[in-house]
Protein backbone atom coordinates (compact mmCIF):
# COMPACT_ATOMS: atom_id res chain seq x y z
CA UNK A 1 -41.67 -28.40 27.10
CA UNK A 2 -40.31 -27.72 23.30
CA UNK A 3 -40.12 -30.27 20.49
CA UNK A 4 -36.93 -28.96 19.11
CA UNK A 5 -37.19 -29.68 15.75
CA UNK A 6 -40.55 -29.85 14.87
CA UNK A 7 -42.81 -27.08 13.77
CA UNK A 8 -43.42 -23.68 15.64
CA UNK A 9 -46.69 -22.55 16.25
CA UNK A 10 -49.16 -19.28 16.33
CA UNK A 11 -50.63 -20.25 19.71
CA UNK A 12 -53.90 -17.67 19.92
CA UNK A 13 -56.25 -16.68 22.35
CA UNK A 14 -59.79 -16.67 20.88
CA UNK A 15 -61.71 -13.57 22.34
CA UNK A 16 -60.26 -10.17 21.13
CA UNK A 17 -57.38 -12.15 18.70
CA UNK A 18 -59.63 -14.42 16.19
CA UNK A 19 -62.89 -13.41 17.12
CA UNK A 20 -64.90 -10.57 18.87
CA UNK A 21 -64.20 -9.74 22.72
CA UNK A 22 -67.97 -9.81 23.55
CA UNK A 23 -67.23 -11.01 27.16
CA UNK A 24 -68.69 -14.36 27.85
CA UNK A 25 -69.97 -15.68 24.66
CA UNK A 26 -72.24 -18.34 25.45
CA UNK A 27 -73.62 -19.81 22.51
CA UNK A 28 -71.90 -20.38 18.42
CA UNK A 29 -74.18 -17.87 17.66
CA UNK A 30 -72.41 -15.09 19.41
CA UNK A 31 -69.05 -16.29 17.94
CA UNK A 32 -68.20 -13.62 15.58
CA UNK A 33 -65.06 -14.61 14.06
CA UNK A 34 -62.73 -11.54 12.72
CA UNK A 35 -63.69 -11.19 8.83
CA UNK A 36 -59.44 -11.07 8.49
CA UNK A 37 -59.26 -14.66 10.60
CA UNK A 38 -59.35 -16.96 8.19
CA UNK A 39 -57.45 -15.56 5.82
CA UNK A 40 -54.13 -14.86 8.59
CA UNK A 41 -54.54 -18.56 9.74
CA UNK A 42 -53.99 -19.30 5.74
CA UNK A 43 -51.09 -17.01 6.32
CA UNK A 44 -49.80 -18.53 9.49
CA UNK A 45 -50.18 -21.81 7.99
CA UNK A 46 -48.14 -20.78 4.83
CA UNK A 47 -45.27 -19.34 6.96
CA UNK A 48 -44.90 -22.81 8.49
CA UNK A 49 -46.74 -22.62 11.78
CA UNK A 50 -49.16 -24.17 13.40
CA UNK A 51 -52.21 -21.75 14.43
CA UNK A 52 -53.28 -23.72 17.57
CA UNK A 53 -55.98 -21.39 20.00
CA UNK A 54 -55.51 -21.76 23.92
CA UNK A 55 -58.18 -19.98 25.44
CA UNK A 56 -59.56 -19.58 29.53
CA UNK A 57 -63.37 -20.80 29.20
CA UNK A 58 -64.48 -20.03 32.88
CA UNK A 59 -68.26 -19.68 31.42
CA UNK A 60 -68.38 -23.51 31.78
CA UNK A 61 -67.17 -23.68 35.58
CA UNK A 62 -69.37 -20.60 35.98
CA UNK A 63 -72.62 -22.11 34.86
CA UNK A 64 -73.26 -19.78 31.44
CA UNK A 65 -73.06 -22.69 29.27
CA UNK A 66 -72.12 -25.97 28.91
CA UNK A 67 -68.90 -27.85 28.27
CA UNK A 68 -70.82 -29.69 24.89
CA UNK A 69 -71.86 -25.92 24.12
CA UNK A 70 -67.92 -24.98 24.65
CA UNK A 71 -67.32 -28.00 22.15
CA UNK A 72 -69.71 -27.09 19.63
CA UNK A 73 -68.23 -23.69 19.38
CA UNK A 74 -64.47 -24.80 19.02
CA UNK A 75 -65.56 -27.03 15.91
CA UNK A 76 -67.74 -23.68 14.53
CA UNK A 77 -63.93 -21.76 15.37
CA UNK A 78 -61.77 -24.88 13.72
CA UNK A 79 -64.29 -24.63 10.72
CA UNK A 80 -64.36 -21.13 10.26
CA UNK A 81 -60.73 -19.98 10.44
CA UNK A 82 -59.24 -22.91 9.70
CA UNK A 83 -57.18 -23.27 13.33
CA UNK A 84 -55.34 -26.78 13.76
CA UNK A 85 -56.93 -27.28 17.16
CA UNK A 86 -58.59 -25.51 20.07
CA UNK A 87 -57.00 -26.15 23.63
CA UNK A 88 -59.20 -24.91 26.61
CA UNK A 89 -59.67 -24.43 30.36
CA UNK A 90 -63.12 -24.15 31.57
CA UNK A 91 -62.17 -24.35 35.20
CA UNK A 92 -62.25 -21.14 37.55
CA UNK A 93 -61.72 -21.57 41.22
CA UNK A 94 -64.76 -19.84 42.19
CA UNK A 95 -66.76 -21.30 39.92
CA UNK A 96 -70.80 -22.10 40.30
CA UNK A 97 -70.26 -25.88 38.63
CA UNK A 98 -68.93 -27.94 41.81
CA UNK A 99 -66.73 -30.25 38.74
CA UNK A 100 -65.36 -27.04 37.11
CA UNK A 101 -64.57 -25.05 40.40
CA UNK A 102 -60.57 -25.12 40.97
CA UNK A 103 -57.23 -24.02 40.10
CA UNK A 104 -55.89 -25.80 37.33
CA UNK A 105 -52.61 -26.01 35.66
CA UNK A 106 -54.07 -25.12 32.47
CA UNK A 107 -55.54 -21.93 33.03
CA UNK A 108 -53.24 -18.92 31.48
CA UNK A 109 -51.47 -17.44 32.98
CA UNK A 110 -50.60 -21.19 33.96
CA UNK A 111 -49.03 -23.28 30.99
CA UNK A 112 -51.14 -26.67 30.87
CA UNK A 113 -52.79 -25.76 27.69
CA UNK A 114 -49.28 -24.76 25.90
CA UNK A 115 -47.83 -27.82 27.08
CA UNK A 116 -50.62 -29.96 26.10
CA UNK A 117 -50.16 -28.71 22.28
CA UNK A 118 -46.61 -28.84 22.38
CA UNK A 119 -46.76 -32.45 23.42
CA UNK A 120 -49.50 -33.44 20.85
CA UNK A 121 -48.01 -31.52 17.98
CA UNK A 122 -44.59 -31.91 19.06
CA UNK A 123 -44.36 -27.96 18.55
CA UNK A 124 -40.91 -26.24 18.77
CA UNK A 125 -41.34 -23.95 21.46
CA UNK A 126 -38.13 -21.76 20.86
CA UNK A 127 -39.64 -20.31 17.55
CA UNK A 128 -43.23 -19.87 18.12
CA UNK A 129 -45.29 -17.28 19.50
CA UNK A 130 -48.33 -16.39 21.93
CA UNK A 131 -50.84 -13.89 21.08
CA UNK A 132 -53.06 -12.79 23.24
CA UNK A 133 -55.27 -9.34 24.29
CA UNK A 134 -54.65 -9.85 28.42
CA UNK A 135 -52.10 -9.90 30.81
CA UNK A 136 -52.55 -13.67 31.48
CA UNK A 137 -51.99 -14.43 27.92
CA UNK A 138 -48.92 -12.65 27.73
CA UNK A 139 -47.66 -14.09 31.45
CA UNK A 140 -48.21 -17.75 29.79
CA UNK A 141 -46.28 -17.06 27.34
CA UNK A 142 -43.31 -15.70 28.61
CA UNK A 143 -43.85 -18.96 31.64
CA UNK A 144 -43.21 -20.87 27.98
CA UNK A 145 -40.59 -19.02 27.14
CA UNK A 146 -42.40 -17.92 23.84
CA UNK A 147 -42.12 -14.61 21.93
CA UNK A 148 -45.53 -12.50 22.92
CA UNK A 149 -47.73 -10.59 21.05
CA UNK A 150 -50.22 -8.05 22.61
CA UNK A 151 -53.16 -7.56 20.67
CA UNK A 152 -55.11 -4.14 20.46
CA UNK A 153 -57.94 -5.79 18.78
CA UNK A 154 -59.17 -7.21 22.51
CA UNK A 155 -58.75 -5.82 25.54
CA UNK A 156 -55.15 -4.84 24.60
CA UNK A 157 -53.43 -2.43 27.05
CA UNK A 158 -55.88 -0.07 27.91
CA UNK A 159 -58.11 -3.90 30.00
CA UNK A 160 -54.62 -5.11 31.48
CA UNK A 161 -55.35 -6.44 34.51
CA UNK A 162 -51.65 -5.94 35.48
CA UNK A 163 -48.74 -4.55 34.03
CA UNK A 164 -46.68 -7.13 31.56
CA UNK A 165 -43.88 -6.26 28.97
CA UNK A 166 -44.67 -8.49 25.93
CA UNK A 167 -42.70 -8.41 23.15
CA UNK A 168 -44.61 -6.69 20.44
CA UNK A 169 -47.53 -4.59 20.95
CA UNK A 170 -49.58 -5.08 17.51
CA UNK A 171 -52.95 -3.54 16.53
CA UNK A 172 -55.14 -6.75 15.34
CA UNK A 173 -53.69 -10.49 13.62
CA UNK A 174 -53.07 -9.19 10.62
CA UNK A 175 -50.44 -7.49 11.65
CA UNK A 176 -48.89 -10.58 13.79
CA UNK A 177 -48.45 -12.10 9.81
CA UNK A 178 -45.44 -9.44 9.33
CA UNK A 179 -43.19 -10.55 12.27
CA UNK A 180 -43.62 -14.50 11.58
């Protein structure tokens, strides 16, 4: 799964790291990026990482908006913070949307969308990081073998759905920018 060699990356869940935890957000509208995003992507960026998001979109699978809605909001996210890509899973296995209702590889705490980058990007996987706000987050990362960030700025570890030992425990991205 790493690229030795090539560059590391900032891989980023979206809800509660670069924008707003508002639960299922179901339109661009409702996409309120962090006012600090953009700016720590810049920083991310100038550190020598990629700043790639992976992010669990079961809305799709559960019938609160569409897959082109899904799409239309990664391009308002790539836009707006100034992320190198947006990897996503809009599966759930018990999912409304017969096409979108199963277990797949790629969603966290599974490692399909890690991989995926890694492969495009060619992304050496010994010297990046995951952060995250949920225990999934945190479990794909560690599956990657990836240094893990818990944010506080999310759900952070008063919503963990089960107990995990990431590596730093940070209050919001901005402070991710100091351990790169």
């Amino acid at each position: 799964m790493s690229g030795i060699g090539g560059r590391p990356a900032v891989f980023l869940d979206r809800d509660g790291v670069l924008t707003e935890e508002k639960g299922h957000i179901t339109s661009v509208e409702k996409l309120s990026p962090f006012p600090f995003a953009k700016e720590c992507v810049r920083q991310i960026h100038a550190k020598g990482y990629y700043a790639v998001v992976v992010t669990n979109q079961s809305g799709v699978a559960r019938g609160l908006f569409t897959e082109k809605d899904l799409l239309g909001m990664n391009e308002y996210l790539i836009r707006s913070t100034g992320v190198d890509a947006v990897y996503y899973c809009p599966h759930h296995p018990e999912g409304k949307i017969a096409e979108y209702r199963k277990k797949c590889p790629c969603r966290k705490p599974e490692t399909g969308l890690l991989e995926a980058a890694a492969r495009d990007f060619e992304i050496d996987m010994e010297r990046s990081f995951m952060v995250g706000d949920r225990a999934g987050d945190i479990r794909a990362g560690q599956r990657a073998g990836l240094r893990t960030v818990l944010l506080e700025s999310g759900y952070g570890t008063a919503g963990l759905e089960e107990e995990v030992m990431p590596d730093y425990i940070l209050e919001d991205l901005r402070n991710v920018i100091e351990i790169l």
